[in-house]
C-alpha atoms as a PDB file:
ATOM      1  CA  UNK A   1     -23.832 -18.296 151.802  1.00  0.00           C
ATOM      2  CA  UNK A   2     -21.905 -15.076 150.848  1.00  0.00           C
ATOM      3  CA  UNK A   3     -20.481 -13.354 154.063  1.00  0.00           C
ATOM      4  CA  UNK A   4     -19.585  -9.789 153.428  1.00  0.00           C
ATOM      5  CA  UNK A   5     -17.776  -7.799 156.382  1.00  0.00           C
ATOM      6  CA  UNK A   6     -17.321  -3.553 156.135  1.00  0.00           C
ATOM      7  CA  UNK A   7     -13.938  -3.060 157.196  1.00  0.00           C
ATOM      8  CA  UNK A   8     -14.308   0.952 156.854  1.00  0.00           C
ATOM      9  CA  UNK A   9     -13.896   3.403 154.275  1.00  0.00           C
ATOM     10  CA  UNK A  10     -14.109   1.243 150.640  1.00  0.00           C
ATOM     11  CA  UNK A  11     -12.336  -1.525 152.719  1.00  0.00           C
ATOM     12  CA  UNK A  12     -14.436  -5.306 152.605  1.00  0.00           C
ATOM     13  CA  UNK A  13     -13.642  -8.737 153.109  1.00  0.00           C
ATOM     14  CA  UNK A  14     -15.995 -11.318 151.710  1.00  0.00           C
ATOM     15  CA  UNK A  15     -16.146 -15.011 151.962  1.00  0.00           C
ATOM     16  CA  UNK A  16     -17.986 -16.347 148.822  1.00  0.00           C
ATOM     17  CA  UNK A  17     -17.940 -19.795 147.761  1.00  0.00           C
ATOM     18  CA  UNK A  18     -14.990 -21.027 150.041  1.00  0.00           C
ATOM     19  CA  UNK A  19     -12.864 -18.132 149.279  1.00  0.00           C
ATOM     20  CA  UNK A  20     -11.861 -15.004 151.761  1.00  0.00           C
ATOM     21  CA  UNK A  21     -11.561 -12.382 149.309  1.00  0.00           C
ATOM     22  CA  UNK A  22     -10.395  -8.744 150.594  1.00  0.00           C
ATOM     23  CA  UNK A  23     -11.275  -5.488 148.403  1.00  0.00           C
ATOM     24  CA  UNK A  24      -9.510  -2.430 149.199  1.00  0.00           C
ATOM     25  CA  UNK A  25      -7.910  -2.609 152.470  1.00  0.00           C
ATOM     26  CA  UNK A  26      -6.943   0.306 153.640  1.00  0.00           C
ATOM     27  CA  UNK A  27      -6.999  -0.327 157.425  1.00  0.00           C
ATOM     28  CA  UNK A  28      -3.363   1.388 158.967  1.00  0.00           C
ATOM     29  CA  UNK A  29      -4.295   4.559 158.619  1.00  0.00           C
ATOM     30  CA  UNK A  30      -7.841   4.567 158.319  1.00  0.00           C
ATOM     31  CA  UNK A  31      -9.743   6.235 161.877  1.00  0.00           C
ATOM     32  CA  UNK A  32     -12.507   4.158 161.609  1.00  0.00           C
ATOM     33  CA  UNK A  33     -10.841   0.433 160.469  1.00  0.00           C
ATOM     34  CA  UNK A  34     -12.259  -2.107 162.013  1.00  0.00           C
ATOM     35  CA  UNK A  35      -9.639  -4.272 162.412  1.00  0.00           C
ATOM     36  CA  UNK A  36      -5.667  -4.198 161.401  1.00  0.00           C
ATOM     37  CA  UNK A  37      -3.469  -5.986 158.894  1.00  0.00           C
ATOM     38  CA  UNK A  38      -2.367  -8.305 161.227  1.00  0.00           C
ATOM     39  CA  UNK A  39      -6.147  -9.061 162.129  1.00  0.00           C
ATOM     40  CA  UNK A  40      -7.402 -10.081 158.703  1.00  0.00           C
ATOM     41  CA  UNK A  41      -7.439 -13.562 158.841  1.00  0.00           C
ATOM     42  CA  UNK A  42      -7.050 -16.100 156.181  1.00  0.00           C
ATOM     43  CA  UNK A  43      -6.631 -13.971 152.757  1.00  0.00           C
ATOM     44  CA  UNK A  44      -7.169 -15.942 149.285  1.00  0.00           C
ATOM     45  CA  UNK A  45      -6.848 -12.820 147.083  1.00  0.00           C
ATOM     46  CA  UNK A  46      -6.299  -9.145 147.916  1.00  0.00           C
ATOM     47  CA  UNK A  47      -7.940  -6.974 144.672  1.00  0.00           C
ATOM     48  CA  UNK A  48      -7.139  -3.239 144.629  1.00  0.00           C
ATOM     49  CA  UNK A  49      -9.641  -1.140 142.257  1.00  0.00           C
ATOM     50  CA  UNK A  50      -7.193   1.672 141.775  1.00  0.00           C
ATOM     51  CA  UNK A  51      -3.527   3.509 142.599  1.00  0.00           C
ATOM     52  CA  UNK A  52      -4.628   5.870 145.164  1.00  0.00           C
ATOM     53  CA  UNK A  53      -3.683   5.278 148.736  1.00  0.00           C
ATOM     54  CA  UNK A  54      -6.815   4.783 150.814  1.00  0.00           C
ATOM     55  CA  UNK A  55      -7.560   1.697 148.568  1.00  0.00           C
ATOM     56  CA  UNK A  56      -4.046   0.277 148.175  1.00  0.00           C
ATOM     57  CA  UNK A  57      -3.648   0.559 151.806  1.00  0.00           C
ATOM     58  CA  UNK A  58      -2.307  -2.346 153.516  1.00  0.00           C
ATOM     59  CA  UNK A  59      -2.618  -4.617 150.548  1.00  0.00           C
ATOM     60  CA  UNK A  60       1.184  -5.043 149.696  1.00  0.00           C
ATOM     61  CA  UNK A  61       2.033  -5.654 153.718  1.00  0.00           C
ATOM     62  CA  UNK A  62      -1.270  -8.458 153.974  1.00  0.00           C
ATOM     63  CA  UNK A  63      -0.182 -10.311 150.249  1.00  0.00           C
ATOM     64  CA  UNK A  64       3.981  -9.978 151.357  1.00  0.00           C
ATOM     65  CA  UNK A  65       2.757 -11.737 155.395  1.00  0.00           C
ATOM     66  CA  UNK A  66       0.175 -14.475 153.278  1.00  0.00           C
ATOM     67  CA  UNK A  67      -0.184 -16.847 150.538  1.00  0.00           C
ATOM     68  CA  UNK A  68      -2.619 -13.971 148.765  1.00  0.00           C
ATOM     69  CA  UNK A  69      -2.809 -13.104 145.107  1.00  0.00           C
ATOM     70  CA  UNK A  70      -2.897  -9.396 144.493  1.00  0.00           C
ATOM     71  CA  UNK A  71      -5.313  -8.758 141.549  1.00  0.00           C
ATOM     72  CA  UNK A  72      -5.236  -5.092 140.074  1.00  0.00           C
ATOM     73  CA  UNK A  73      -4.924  -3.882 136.657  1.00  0.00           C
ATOM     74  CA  UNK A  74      -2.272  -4.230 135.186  1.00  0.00           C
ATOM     75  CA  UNK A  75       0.183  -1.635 136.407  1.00  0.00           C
ATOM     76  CA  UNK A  76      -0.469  -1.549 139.847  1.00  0.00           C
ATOM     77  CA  UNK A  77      -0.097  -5.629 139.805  1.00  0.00           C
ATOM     78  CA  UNK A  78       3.333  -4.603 138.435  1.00  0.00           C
ATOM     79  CA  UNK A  79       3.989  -2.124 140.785  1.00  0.00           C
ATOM     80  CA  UNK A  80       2.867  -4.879 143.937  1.00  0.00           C
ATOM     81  CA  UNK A  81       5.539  -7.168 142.010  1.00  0.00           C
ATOM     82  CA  UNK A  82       7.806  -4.349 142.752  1.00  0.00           C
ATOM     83  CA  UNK A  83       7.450  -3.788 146.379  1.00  0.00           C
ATOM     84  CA  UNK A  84       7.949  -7.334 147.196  1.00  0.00           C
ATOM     85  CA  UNK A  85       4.505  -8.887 146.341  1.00  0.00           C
ATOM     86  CA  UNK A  86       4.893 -12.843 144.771  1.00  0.00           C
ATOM     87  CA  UNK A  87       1.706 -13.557 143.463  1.00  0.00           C
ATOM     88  CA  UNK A  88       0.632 -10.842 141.095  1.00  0.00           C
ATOM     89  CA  UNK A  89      -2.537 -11.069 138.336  1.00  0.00           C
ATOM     90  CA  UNK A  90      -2.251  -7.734 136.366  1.00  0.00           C
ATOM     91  CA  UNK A  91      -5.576  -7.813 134.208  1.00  0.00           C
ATOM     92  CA  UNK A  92      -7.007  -4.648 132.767  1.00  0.00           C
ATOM     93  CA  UNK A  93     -11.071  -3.800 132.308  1.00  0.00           C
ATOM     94  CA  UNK A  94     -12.938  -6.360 129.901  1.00  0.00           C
ATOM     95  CA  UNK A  95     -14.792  -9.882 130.697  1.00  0.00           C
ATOM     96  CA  UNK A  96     -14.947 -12.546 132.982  1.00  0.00           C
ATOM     97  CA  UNK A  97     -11.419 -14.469 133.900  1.00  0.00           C
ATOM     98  CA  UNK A  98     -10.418 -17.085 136.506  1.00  0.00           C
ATOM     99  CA  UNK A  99      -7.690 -16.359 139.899  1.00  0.00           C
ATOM    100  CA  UNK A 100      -7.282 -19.712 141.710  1.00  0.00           C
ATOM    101  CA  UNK A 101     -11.319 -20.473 141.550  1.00  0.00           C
ATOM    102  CA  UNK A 102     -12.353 -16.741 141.782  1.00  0.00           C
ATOM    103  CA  UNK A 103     -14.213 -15.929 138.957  1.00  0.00           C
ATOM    104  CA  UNK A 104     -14.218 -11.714 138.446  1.00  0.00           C
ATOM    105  CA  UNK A 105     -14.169  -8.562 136.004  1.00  0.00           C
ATOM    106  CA  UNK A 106     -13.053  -5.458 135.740  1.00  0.00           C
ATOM    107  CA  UNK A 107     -15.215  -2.897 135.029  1.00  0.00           C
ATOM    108  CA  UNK A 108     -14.862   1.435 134.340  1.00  0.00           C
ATOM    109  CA  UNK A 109     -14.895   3.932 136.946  1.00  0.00           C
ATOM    110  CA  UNK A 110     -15.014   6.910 136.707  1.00  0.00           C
ATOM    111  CA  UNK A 111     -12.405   8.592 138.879  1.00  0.00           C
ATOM    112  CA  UNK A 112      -8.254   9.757 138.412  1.00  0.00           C
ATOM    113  CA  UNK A 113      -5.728   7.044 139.228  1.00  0.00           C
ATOM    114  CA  UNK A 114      -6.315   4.442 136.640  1.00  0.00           C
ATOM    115  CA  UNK A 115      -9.401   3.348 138.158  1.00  0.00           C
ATOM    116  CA  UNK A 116     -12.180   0.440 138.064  1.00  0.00           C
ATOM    117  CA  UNK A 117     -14.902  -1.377 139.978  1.00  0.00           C
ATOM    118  CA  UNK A 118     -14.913  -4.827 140.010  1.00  0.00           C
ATOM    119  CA  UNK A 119     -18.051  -7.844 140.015  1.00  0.00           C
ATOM    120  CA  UNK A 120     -17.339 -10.995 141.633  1.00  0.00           C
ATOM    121  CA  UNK A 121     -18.977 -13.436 140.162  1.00  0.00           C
ATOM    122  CA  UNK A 122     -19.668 -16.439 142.523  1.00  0.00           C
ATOM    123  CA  UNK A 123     -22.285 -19.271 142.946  1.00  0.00           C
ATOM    124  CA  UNK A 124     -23.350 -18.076 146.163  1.00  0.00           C
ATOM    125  CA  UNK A 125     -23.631 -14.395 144.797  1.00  0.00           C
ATOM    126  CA  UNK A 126     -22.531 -12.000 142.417  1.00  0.00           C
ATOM    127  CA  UNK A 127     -21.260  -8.880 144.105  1.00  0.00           C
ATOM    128  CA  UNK A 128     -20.203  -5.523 142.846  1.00  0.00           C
ATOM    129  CA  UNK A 129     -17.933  -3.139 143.901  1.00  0.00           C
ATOM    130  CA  UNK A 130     -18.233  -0.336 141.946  1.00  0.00           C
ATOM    131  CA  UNK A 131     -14.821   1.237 143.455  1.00  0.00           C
ATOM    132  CA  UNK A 132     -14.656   5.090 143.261  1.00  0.00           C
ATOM    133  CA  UNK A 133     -16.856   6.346 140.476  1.00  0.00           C
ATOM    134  CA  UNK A 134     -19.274   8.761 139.591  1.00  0.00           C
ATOM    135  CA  UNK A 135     -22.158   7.768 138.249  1.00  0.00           C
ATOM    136  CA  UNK A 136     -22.028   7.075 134.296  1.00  0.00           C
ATOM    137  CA  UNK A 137     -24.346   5.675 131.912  1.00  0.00           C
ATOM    138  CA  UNK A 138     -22.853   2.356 131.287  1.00  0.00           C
ATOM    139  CA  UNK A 139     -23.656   1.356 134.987  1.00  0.00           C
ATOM    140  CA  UNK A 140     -27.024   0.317 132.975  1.00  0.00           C
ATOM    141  CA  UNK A 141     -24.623  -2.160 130.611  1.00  0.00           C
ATOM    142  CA  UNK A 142     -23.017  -3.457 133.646  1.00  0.00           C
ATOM    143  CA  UNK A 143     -25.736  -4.286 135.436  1.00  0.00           C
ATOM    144  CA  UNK A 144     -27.261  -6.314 132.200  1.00  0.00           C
ATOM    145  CA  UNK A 145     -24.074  -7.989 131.828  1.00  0.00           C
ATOM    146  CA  UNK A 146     -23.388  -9.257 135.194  1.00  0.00           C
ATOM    147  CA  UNK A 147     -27.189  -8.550 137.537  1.00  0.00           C
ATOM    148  CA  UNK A 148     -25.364  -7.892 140.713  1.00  0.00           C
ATOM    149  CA  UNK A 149     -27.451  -9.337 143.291  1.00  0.00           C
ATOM    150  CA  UNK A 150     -25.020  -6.974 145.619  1.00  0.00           C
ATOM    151  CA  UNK A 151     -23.836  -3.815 144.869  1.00  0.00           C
ATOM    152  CA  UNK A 152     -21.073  -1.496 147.129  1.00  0.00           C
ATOM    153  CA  UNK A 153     -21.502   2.007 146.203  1.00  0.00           C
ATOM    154  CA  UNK A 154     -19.795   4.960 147.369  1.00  0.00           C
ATOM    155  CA  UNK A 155     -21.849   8.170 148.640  1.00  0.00           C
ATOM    156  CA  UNK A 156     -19.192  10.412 150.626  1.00  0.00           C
ATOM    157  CA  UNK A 157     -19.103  13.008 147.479  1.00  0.00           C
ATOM    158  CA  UNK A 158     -16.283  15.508 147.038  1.00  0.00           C
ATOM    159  CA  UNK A 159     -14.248  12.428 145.960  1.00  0.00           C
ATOM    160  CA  UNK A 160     -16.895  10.209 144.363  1.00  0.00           C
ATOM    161  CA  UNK A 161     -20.572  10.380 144.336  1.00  0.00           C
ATOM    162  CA  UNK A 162     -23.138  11.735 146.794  1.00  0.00           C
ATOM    163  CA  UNK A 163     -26.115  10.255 148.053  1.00  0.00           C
ATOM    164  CA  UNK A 164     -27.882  11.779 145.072  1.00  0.00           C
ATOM    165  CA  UNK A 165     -25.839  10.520 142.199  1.00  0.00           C
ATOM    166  CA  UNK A 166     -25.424   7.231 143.736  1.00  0.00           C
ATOM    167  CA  UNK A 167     -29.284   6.644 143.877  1.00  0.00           C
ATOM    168  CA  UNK A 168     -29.138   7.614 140.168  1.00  0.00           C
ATOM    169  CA  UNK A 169     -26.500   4.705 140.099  1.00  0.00           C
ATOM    170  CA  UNK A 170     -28.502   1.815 141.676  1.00  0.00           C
ATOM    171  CA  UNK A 171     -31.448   2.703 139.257  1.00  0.00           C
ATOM    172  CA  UNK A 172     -29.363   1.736 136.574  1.00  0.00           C
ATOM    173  CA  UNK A 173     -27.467  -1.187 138.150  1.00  0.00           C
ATOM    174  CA  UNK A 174     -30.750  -2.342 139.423  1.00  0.00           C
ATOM    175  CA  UNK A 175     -29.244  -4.872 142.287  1.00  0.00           C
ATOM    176  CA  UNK A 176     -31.234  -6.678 144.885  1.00  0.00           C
ATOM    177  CA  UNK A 177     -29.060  -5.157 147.587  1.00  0.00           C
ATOM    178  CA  UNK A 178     -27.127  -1.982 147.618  1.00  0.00           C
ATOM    179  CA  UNK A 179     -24.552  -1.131 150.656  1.00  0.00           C
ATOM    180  CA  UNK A 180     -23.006   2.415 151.231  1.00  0.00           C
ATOM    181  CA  UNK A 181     -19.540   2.802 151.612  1.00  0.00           C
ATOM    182  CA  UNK A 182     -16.705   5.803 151.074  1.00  0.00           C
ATOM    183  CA  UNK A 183     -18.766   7.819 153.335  1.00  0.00           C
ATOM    184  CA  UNK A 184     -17.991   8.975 157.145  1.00  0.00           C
ATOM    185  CA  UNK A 185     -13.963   8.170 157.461  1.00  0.00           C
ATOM    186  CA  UNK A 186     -12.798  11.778 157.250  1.00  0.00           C
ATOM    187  CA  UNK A 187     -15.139  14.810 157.693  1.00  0.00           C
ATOM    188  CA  UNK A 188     -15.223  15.840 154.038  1.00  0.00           C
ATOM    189  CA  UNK A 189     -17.031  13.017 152.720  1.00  0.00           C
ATOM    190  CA  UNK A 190     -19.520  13.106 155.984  1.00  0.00           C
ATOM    191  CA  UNK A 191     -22.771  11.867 155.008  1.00  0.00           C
ATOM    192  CA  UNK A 192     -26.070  10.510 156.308  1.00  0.00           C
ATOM    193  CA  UNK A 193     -26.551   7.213 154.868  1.00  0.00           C
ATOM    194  CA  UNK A 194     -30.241   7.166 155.665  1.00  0.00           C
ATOM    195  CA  UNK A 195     -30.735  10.056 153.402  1.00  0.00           C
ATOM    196  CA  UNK A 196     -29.452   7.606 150.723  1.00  0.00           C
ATOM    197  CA  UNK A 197     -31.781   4.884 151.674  1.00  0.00           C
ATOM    198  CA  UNK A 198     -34.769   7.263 150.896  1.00  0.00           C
ATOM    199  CA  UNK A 199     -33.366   8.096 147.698  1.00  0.00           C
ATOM    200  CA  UNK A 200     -32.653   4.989 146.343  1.00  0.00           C
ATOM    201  CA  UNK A 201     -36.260   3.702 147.421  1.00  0.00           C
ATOM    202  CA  UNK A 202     -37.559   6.381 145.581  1.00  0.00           C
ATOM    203  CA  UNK A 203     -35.745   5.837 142.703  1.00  0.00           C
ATOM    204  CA  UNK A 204     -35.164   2.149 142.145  1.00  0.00           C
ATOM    205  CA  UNK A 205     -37.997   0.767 143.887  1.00  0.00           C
ATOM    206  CA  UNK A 206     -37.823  -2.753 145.142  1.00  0.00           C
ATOM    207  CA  UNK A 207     -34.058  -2.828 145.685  1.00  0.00           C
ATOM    208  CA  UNK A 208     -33.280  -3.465 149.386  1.00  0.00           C
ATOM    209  CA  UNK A 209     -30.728  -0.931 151.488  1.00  0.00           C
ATOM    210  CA  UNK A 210     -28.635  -2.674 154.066  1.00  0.00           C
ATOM    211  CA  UNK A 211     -26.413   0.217 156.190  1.00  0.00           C
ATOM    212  CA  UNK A 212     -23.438  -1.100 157.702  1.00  0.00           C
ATOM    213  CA  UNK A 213     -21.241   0.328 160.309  1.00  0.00           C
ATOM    214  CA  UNK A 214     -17.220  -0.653 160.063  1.00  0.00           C
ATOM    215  CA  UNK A 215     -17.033  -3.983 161.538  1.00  0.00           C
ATOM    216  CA  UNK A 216     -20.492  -4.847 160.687  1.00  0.00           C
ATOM    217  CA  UNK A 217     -21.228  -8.211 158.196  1.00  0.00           C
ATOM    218  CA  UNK A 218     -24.056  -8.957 155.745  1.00  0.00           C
ATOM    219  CA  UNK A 219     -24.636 -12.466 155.195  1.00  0.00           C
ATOM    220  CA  UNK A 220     -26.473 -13.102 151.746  1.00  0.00           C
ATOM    221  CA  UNK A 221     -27.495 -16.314 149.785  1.00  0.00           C
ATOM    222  CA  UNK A 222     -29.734 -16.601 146.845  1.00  0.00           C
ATOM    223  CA  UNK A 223     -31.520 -19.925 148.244  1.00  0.00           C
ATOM    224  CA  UNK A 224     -33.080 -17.317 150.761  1.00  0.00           C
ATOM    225  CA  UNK A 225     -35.142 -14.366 150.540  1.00  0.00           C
ATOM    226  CA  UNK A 226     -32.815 -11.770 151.506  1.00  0.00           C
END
């Protein structure tokens, strides 16, 4: 069973197939972290999608006090080397590759800061984090490629996509599950994440909405009707 915990903002750590994976953690200086660096827990891999600093966060600090792998592309793995960081896998965007029986790709965002999203691909479920983006066409590709059976989507706007575009998004990814996230931490990407949930039911019918609050898990496995 995949375990998937909000930790705020675009911040997650998910257990998947015997591995604590954490996405994004930017919990220091984030008002509505749910826990702290020094709270993570056991950390297999830290992956960063891109350069900007509420989604690099605390990622050096957790993979410098841990046995963790930092996984980015390829010049923010160099610049993680840099700042003290051992165990570095600089990839770039493309297929499927293998970090210490993690099994992921990059994928395109759509966003400044030499950005991606990234799909874990486990046996107990293939998740999606789509990082910051707007929503683009190839979303459609990606979810052909890969069929998420999760998908993390931002809807805070200003800096990514609204409710509205990120509907558009899941009708093209076509997941089981979509979660909102990048919404709520600071008051100009306030949103109403229920106003989402009737969009996307509306627009991709049959995909299920499940709204987290930091701190909150999701516990998904595809023996079970989710």
């Amino acid at each position: 069973m995949a375990r998937l915990q909000w930790l705020g903002h675009a911040a997650w750590k998910i257990e998947i197939d015997g591995k604590s994976v954490v996405i994004d953690p930017f919990l220091s200086n984030n008002p509505v972290a749910a826990v702290k660096p020094n709270q993570i827990g056991k950390v297999d891999a830290v992956i960063v999608t891109h350069e900007h600093g509420d989604h690099v966060g605390d990622s050096f600090e957790i993979c410098r006090n841990s046995d963790a792998t930092f996984i980015a592309l390829y010049e923010l793995a160099t610049k993680a080397s840099q700042n003290g960081v051992k165990k570095t896998v600089g990839c770039n965007i493309g297929g499927p590759f293998n970090v210490d029986g993690i099994r992921l790709a990059f994928t395109p965002a759509i966003h400044t800061g030499n950005a991606s999203g990234v799909v874990i691909l486990g046996n107990e479920a293939t998740i999606y984090h789509t990082g910051d983006t707007s929503v683009f066409g190839d979303m459609k590709l990606i979810g052909q490629l890969y069929r998420p059976d999760i998908a993390l989507v931002p809807i805070g706007s200003f800096y990514t996509m609204g409710p509205q575009e990120a509907s558009v998004a899941v009708s093209l990814i076509k997941p089981k599950i979509v979660i909102p996230m990048h919404f709520n931490t600071f008051e100009v990407i306030k949103q109403d994440p229920e106003e989402f949930s009737k969009m996307v039911k509306k627009r991709a019918v049959g995909v299920k909405v499940v709204i987290l609050r930091p701190g909150e898990t999701f516990e998904y496995s595809r023996k079970k009707k989710a």
